[in-house]
C-alpha atoms as a PDB file:
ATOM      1  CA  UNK A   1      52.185  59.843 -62.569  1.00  0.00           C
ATOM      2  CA  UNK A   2      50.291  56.215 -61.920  1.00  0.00           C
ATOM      3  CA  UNK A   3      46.587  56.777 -61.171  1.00  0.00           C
ATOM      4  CA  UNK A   4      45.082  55.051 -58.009  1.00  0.00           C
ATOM      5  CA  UNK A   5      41.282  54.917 -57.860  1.00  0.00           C
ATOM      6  CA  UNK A   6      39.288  53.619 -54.941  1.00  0.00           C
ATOM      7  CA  UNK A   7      35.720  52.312 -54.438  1.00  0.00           C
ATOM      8  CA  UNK A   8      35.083  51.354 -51.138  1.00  0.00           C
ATOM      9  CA  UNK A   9      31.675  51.003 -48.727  1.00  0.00           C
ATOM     10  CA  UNK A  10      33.792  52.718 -46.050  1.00  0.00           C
ATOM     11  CA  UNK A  11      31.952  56.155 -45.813  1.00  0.00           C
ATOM     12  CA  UNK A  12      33.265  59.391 -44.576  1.00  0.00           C
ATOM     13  CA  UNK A  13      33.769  59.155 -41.100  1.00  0.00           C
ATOM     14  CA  UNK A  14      36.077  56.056 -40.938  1.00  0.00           C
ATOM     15  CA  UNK A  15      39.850  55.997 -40.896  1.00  0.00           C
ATOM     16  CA  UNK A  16      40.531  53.459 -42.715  1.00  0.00           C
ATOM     17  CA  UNK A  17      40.694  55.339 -45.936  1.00  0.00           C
ATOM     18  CA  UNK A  18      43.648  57.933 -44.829  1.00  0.00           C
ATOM     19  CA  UNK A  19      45.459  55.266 -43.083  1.00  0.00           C
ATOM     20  CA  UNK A  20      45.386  52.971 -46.721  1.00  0.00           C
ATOM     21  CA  UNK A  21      46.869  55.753 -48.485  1.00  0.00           C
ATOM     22  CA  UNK A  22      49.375  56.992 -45.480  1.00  0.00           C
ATOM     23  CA  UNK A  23      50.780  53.201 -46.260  1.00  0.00           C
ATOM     24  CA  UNK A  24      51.076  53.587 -49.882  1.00  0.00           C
ATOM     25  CA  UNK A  25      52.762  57.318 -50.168  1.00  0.00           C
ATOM     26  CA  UNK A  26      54.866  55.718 -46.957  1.00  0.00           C
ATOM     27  CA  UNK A  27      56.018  52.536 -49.455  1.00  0.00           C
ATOM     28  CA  UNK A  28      55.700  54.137 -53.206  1.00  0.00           C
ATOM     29  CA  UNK A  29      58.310  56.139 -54.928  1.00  0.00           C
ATOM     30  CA  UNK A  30      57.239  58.807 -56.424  1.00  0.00           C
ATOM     31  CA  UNK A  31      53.865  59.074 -54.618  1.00  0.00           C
ATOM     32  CA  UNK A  32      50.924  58.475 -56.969  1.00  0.00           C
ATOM     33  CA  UNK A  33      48.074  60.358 -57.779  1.00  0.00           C
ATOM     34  CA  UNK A  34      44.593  59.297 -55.762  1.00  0.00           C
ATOM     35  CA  UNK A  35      41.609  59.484 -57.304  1.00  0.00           C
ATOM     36  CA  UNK A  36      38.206  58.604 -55.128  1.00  0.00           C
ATOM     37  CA  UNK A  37      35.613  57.400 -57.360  1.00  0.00           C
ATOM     38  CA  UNK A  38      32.953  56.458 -54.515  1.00  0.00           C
ATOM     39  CA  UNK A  39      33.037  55.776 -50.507  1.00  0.00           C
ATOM     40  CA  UNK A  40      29.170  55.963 -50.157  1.00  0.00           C
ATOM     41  CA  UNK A  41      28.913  51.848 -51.430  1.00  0.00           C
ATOM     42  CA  UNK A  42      26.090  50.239 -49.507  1.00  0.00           C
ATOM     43  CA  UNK A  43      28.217  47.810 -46.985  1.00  0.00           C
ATOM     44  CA  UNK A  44      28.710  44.599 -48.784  1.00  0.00           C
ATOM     45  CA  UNK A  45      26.544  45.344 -52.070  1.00  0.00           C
ATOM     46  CA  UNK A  46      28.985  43.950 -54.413  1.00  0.00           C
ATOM     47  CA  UNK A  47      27.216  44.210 -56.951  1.00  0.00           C
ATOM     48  CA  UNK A  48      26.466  47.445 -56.727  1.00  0.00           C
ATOM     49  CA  UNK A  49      30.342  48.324 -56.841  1.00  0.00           C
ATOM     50  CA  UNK A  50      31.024  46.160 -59.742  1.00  0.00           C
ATOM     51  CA  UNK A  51      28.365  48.454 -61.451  1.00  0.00           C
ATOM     52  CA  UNK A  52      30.170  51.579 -60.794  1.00  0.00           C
ATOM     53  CA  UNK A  53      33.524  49.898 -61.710  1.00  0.00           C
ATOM     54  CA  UNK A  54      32.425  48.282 -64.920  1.00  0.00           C
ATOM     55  CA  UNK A  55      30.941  52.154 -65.959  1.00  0.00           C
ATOM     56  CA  UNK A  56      34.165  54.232 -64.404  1.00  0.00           C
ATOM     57  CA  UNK A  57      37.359  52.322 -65.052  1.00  0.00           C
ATOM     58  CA  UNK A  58      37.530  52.440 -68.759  1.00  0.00           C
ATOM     59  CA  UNK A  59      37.883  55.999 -68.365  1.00  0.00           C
ATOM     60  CA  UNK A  60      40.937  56.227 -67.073  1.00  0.00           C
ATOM     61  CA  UNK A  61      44.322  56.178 -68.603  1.00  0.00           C
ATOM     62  CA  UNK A  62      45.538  52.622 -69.538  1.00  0.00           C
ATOM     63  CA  UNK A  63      47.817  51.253 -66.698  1.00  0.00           C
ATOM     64  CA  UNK A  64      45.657  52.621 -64.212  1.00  0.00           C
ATOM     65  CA  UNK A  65      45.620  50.644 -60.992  1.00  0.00           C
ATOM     66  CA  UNK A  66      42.135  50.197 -59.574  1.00  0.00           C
ATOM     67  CA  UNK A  67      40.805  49.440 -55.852  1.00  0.00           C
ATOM     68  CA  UNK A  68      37.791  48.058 -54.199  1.00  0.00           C
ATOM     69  CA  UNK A  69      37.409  46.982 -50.727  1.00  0.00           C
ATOM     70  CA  UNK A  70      33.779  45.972 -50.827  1.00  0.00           C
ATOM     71  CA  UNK A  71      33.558  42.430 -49.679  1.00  0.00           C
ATOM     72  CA  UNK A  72      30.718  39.827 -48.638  1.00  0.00           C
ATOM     73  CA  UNK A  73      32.455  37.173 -47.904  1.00  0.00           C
ATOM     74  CA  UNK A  74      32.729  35.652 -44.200  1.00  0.00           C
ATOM     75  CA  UNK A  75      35.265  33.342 -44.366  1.00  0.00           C
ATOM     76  CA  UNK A  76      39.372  34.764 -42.932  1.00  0.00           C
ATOM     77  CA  UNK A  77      41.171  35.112 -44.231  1.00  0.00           C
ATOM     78  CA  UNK A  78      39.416  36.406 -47.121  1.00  0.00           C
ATOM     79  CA  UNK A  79      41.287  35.710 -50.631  1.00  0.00           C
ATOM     80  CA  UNK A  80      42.750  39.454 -52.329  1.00  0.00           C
ATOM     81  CA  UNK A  81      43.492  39.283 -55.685  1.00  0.00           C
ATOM     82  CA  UNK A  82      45.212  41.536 -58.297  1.00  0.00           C
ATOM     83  CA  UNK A  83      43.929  41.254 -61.833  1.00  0.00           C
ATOM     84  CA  UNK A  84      44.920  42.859 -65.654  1.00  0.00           C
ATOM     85  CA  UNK A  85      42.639  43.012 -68.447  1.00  0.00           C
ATOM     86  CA  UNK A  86      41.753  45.723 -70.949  1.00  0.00           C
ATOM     87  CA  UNK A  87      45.575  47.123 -69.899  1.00  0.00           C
ATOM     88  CA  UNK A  88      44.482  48.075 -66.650  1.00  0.00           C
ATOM     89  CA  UNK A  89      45.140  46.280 -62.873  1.00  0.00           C
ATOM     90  CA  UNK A  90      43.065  45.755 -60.034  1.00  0.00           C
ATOM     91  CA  UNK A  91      43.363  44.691 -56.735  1.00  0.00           C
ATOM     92  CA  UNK A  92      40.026  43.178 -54.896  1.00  0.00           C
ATOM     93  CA  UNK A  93      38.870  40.979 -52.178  1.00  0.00           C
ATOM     94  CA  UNK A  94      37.384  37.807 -54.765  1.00  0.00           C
ATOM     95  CA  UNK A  95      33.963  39.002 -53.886  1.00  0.00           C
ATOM     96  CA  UNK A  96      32.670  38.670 -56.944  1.00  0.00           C
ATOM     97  CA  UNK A  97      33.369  42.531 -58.323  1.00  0.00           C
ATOM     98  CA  UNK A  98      36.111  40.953 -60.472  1.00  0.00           C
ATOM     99  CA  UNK A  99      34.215  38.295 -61.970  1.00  0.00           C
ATOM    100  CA  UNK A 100      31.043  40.331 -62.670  1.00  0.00           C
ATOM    101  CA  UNK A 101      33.273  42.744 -64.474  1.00  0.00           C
ATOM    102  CA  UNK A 102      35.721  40.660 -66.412  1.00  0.00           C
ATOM    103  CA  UNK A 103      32.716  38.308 -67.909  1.00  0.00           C
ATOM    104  CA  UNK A 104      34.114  37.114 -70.811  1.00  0.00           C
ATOM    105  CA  UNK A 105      36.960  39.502 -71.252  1.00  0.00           C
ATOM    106  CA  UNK A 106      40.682  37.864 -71.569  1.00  0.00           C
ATOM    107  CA  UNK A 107      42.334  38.292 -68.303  1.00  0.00           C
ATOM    108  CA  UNK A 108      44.872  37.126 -65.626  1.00  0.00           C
ATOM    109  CA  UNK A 109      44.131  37.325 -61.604  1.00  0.00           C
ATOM    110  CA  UNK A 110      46.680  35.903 -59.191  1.00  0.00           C
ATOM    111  CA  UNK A 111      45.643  35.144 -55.138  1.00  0.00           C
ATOM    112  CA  UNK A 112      48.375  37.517 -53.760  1.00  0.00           C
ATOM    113  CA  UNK A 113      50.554  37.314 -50.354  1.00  0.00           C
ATOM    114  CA  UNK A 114      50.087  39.387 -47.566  1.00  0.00           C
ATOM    115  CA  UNK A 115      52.715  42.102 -46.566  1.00  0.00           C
ATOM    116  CA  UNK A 116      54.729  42.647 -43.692  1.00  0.00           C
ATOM    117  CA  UNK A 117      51.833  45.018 -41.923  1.00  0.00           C
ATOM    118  CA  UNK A 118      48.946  42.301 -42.441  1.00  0.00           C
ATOM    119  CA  UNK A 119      46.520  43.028 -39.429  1.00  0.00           C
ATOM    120  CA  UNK A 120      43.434  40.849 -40.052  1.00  0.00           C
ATOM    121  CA  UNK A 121      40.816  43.021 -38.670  1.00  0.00           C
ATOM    122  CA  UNK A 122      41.938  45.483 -41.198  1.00  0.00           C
ATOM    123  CA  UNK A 123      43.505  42.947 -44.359  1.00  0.00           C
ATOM    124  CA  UNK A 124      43.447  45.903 -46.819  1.00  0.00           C
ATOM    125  CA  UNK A 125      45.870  47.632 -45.298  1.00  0.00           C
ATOM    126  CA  UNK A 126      48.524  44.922 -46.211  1.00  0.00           C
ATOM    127  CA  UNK A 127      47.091  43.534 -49.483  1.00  0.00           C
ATOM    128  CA  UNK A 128      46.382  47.038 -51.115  1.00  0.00           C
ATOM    129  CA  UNK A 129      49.183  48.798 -50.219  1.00  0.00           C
ATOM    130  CA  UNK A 130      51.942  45.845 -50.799  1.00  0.00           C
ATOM    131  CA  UNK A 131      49.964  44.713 -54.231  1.00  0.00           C
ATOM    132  CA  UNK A 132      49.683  48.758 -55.438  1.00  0.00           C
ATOM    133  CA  UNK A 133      53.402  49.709 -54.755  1.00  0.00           C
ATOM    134  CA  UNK A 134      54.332  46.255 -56.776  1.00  0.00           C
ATOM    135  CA  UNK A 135      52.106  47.451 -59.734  1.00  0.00           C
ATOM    136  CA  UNK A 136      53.531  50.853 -59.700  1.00  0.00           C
ATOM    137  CA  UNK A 137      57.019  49.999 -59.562  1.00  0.00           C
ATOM    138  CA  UNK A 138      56.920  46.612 -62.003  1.00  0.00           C
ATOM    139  CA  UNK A 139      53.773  47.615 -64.389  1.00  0.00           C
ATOM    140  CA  UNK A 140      52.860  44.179 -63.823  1.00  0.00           C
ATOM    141  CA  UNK A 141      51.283  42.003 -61.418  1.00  0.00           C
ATOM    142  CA  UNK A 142      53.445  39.273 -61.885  1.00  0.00           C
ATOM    143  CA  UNK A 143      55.272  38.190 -58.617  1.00  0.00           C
ATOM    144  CA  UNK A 144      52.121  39.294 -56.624  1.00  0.00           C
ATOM    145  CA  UNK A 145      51.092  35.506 -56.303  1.00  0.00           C
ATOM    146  CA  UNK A 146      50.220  32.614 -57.691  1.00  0.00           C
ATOM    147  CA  UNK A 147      47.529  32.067 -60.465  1.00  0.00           C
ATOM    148  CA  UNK A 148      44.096  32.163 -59.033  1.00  0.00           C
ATOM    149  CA  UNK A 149      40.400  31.052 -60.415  1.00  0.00           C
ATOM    150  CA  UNK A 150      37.868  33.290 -59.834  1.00  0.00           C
ATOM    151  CA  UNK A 151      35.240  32.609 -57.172  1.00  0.00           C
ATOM    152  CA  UNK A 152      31.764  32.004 -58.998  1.00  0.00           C
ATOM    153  CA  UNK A 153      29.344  34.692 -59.266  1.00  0.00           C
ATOM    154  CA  UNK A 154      25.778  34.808 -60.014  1.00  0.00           C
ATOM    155  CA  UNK A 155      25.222  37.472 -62.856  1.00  0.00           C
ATOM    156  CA  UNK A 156      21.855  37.968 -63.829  1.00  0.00           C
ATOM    157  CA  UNK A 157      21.392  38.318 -67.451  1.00  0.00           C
ATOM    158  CA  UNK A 158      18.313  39.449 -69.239  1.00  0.00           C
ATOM    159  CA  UNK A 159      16.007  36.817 -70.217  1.00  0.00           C
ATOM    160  CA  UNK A 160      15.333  37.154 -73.860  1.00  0.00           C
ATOM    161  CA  UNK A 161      12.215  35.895 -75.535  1.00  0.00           C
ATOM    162  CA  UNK A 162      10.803  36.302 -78.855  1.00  0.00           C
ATOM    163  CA  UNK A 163       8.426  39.070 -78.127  1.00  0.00           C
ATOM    164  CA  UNK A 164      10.063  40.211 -74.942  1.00  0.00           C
ATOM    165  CA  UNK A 165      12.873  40.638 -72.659  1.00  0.00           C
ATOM    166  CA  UNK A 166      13.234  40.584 -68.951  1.00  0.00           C
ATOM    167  CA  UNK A 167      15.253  42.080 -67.191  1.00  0.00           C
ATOM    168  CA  UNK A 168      16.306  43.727 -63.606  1.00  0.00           C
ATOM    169  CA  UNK A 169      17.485  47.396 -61.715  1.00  0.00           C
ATOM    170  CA  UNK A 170      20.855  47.283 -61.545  1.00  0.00           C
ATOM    171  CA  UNK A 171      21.328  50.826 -59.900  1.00  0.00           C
ATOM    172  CA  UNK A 172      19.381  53.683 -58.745  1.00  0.00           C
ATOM    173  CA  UNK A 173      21.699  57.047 -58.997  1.00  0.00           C
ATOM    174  CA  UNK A 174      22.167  59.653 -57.080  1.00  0.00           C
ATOM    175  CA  UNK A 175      18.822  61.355 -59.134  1.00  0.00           C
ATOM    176  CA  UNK A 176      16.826  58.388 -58.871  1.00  0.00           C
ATOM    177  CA  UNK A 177      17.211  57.284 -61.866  1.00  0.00           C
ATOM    178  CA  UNK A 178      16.702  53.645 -62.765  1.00  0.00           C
ATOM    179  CA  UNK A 179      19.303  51.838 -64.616  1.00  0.00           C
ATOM    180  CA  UNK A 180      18.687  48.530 -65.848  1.00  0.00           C
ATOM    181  CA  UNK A 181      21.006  45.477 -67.157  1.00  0.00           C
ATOM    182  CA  UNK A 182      19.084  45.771 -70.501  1.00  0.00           C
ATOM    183  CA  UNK A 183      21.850  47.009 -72.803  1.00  0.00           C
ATOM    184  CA  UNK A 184      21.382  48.728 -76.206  1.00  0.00           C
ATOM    185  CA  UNK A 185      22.846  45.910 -78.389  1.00  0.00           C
ATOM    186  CA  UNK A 186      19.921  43.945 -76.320  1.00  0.00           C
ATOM    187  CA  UNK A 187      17.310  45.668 -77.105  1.00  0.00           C
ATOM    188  CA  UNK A 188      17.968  46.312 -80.314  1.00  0.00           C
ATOM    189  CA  UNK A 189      18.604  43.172 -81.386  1.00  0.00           C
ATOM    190  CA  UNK A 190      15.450  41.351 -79.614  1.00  0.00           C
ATOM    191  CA  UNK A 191      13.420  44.227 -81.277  1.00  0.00           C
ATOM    192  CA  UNK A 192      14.330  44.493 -84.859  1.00  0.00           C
ATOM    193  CA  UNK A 193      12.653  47.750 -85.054  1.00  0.00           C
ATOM    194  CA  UNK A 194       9.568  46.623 -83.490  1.00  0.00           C
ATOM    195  CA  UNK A 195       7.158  49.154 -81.738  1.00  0.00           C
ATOM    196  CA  UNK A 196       7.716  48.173 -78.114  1.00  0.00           C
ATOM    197  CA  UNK A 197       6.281  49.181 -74.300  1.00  0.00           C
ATOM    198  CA  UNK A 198       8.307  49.438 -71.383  1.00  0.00           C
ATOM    199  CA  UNK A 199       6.220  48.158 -68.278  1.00  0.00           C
ATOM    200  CA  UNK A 200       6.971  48.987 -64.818  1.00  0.00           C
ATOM    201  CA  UNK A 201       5.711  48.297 -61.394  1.00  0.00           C
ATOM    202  CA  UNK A 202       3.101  51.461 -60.686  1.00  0.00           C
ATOM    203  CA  UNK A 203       2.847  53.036 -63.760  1.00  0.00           C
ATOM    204  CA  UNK A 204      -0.745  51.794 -65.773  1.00  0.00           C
ATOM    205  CA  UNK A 205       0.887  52.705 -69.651  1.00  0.00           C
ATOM    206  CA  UNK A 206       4.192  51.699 -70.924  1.00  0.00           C
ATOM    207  CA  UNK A 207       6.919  54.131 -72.004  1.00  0.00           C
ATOM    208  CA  UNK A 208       6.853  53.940 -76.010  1.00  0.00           C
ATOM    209  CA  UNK A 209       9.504  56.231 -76.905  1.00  0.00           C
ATOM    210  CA  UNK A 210      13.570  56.028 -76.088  1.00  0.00           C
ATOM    211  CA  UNK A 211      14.511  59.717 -75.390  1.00  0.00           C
ATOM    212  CA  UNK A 212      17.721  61.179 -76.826  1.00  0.00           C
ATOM    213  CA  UNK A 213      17.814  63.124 -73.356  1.00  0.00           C
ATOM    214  CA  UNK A 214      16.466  64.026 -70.391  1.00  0.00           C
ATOM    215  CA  UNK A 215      15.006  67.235 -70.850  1.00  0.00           C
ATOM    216  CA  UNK A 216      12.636  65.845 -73.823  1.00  0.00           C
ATOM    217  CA  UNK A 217      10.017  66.147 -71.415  1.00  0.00           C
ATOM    218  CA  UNK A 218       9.581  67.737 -68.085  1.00  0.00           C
ATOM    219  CA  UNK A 219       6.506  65.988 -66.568  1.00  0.00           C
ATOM    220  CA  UNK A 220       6.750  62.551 -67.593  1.00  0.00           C
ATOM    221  CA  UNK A 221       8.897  59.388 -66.876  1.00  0.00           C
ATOM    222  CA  UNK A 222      11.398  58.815 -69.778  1.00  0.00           C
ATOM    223  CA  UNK A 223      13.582  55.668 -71.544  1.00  0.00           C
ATOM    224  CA  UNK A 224      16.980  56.470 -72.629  1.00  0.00           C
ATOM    225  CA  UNK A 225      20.015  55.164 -73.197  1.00  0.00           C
ATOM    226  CA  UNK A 226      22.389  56.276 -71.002  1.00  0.00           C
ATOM    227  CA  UNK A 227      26.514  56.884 -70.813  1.00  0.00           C
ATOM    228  CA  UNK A 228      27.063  53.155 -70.518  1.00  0.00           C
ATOM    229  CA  UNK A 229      24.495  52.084 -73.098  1.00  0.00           C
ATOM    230  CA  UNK A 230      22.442  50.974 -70.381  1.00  0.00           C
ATOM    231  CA  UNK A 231      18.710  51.529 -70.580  1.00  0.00           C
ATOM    232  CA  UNK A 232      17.704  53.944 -68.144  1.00  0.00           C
ATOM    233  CA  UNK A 233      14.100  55.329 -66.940  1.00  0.00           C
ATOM    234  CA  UNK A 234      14.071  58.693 -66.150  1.00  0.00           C
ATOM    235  CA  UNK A 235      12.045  61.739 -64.773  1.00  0.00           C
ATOM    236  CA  UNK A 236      13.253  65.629 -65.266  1.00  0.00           C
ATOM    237  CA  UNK A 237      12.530  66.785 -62.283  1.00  0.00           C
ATOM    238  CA  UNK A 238      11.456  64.408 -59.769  1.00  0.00           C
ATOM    239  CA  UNK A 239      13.283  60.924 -58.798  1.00  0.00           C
ATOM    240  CA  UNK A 240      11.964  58.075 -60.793  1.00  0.00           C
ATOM    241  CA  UNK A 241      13.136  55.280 -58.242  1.00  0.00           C
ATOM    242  CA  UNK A 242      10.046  57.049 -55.569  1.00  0.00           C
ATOM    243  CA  UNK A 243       7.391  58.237 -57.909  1.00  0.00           C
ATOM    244  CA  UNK A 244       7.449  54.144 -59.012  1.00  0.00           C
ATOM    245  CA  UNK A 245       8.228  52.439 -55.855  1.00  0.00           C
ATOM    246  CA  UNK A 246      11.035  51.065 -57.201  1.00  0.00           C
ATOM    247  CA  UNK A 247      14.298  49.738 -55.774  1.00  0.00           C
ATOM    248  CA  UNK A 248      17.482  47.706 -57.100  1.00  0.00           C
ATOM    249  CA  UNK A 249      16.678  44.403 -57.830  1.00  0.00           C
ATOM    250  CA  UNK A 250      13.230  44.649 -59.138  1.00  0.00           C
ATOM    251  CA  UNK A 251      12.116  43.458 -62.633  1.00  0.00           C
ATOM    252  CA  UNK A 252      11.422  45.356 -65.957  1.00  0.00           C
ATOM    253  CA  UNK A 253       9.745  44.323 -68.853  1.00  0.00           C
ATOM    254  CA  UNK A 254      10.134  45.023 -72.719  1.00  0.00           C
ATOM    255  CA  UNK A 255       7.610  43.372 -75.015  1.00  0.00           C
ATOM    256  CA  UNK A 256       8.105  43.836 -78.729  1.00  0.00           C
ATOM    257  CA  UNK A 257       4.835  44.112 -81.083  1.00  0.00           C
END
């Protein structure tokens, strides 16, 4: 049975997410299998649903068919696309979520055609459910549309120096925990075994250590790496983000002695 997941900033109490799938079970034979990965997206925080796209979708079966609706872009209509890379499809408004995760992964996007049902105060409804029951009955997003160039989209790398690196929050989880855009390959590699400190905004002494987990230690704020080979600061039993002042966005530094 083809998998469907969906990210979307629509929240619980809108419709929009039963009448999307309504369309596709109305216009897919056999009906696929829905899988909701997050609603709770902050509205228009692409970045933030690229995040939890890049870190989810590789967990799914190959062939899997992925959604987001998250979109920042003003202009109508607003361009949908359907990508494939890494044997799996997804279908996006180009609001950057595709570009920030494809990077410089081989891939192949195409600006698709809206379907019969295209309502523009509520575009997903045509897009999604015409590109999805394409997808699922073709394996392919050929036909969708014609070949499309990604919209440019600032990423914000880590700056690497020789006895540092710089780099930003990318998410705060549902714990508090702070997850940076520093990954292991980065830090390893700028630190060739080094002895290092971690310094963050409201805390006077560097973390020193990367923790294997988070129950090392109960009372004090922790570095690990986390699922996603992220670097992540940490605190066993109280949010990190508040005990720091910290929010998405802000800076952390790594220098190497």
């Amino acid at each position: 049975m083809q998998s469907i997941t969906f990210i979307t900033d629509w929240h619980k109490s809108d419709y929009y997410l039963g009448s999307l799938k309504g369309s596709i079970i109305s216009h897919c034979e056999p009906a696929p299998r829905f899988v909701d990965i997050t609603h709770q997206i902050e509205h228009y925080h692409y970045q933030e649903a690229a995040f939890i796209l890049r870190n989810s979708y590789r967990h799914f079966p190959k062939g899997t068919i992925h959604i987001n609706t998250v979109n920042n872009r003003n202009e109508h209509p607003v361009p949908y696309i359907a990508a494939s890379f890494d044997d799996h499809f997804f279908i996006s408004p180009d609001s950057g979520v595709i570009n920030l995760l494809v990077r410089d992964k081989t891939h192949k996007v195409v600006m698709m055609e809206p379907g019969d049902q295209y309502v523009p105060t509520f575009p997903e409804l045509s897009y999604i459910s015409k590109g999805i029951c394409h997808i699922h009955r073709t394996g392919s997003i050929d036909g969708l549309g014609s070949p499309y160039t990604l919209k440019e989209t600032r990423y914000l790398r880590p700056q690497i120096e020789s006895n540092q690196i710089i780099g930003v929050i990318s998410h705060i989880d549902g714990f508090g925990n702070i997850i940076t855009n520093i990954t292991r390959k980065i830090f390893e590699e700028a630190g060739r075994n080094r002895k290092f400190s971690i310094l963050l905004k409201g805390k006077p002494h560097g973390i020193e250590k990367i923790s294997e987990g988070y129950n090392e230690t109960v009372n004090e704020l922790i570095a690990v790496f986390n699922s996603g080979d992220l670097l992540e600061i940490a605190h066993m039993n109280y949010p990190a983000n508040k005990s720091l002042g910290l929010r998405t966005g802000d800076r952390i530094k790594i220098t190497f002695k």
